[in-house]
Structures are given as C-alpha cells and as structure tokens.
Protein backbone atom coordinates (compact mmCIF):
# COMPACT_ATOMS: atom_id res chain seq x y z
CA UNK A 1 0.00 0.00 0.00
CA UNK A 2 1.28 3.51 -1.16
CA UNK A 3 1.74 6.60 1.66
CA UNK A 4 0.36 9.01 -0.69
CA UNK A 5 -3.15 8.81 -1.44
CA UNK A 6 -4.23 7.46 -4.61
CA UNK A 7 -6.35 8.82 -7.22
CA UNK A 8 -7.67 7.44 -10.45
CA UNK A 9 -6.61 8.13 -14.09
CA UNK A 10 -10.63 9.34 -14.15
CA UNK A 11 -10.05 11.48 -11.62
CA UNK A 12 -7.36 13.11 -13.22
CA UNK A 13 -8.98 14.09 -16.02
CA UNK A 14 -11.68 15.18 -14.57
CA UNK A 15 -10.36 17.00 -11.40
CA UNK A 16 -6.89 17.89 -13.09
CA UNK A 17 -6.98 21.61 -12.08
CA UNK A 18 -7.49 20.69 -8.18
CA UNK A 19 -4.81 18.02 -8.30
CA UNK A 20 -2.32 19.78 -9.99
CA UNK A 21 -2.76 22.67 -7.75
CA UNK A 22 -2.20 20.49 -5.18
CA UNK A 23 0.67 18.60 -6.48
CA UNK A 24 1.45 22.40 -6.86
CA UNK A 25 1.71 23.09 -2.90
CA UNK A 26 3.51 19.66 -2.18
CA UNK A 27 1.16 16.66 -2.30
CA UNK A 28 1.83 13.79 -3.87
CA UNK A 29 -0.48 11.45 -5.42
CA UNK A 30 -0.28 8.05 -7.04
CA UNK A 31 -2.24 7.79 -10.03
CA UNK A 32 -4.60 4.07 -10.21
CA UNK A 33 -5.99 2.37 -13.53
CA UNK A 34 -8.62 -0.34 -13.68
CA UNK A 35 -6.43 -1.10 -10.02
CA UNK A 36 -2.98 -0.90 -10.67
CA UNK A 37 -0.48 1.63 -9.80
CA UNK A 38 0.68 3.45 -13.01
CA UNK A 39 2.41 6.55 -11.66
CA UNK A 40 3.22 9.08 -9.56
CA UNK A 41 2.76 12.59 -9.32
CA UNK A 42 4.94 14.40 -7.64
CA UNK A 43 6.31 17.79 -7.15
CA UNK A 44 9.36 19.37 -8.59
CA UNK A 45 12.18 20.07 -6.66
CA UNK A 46 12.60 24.06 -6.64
CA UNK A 47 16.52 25.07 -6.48
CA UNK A 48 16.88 27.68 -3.68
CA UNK A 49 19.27 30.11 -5.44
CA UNK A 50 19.43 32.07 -2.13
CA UNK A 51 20.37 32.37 1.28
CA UNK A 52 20.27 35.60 3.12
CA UNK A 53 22.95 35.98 5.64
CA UNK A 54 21.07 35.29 8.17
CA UNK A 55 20.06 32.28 7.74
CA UNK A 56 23.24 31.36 6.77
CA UNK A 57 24.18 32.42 10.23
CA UNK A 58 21.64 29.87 11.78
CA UNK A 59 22.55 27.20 9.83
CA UNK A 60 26.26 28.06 10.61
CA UNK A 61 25.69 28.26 14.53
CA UNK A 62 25.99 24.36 15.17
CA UNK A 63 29.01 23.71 12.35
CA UNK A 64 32.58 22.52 13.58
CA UNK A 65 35.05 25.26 13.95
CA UNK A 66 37.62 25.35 11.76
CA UNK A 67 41.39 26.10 12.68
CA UNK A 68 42.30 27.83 9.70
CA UNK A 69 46.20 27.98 10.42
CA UNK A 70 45.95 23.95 10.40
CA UNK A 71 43.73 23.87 7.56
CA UNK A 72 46.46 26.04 5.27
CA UNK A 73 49.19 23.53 6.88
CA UNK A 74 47.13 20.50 5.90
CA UNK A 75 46.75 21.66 2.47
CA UNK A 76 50.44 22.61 2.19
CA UNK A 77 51.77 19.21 3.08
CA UNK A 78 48.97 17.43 0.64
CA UNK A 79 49.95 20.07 -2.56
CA UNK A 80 52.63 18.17 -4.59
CA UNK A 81 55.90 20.82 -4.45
CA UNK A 82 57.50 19.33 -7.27
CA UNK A 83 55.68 18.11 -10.76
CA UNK A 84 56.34 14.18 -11.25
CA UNK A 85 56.09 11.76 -14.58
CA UNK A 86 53.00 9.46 -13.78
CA UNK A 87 54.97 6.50 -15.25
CA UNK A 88 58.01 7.24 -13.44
CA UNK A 89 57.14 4.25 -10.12
C-alpha cells in the first residue's frame, strides 16, 4: 500500500486543475488504472538560489570550527611541491 493517497486516471482528467494545484503546494499522489499503480505525481524540486545571511548564520551556529592555520598547513603538506612523470614508479 502507497503513503500518498491514490487517485484514479478518471479522476485526473476530470479533477486535473485541483490536483495539480495540489501537487502544486507539495502533495503527492499516485495515479490508479482499472487497479494498478501506473504513476506518480509528484512535485518538482525548486533550487533555492538564495540564502540571506542570516540564515546562513543559523545554519552556521551548530558547524565545527575550523582552525584555519591547520587547515592552510594540511593543504600545504597534501599540494605536490615538485611536478612528477605518472609512469616514473
């Protein structure tokens, strides 16, 4: 049995604007015919393009803190000093 409610091809068609304006605000629905699953409706994902600086300040409260003096020396051991031939092992 599905979590979403179900709904059937007929009631698509007929009731299409009220579905898809629900699908709209975040419902889901699988779509039945003669009995059978056939698909789902589902909402798109919207890309947040976004994030005002505070919010980026909430999300940021709870983050690990970051020693950037060991951070620079981590990277500095891991960056290859001198270029190497591949096939040269």
């Amino acid at each position: 049995m599905s979590a979403q409610p179900e709904i059937t091809q007929r009631d698509l068609r007929n009731r299409s604007k009220e579905i898809m304006d629900a699908v709209e605000s975040g419902r889901s629905f699988t779509v039945t015919r003669d009995g059978h699953e056939i698909g789902e409706l589902i909402p798109l994902r919207r890309r947040r393009r976004f994030v005002s600086r505070a919010e980026f300040v909430a999300m940021s409260r709870n983050a690990a803190h970051v020693d950037i003096d060991a951070f620079r020396a981590d990277q500095e051991a891991a960056l290859d000093q001198e270029p190497r031939d591949p096939y040269e092992q």
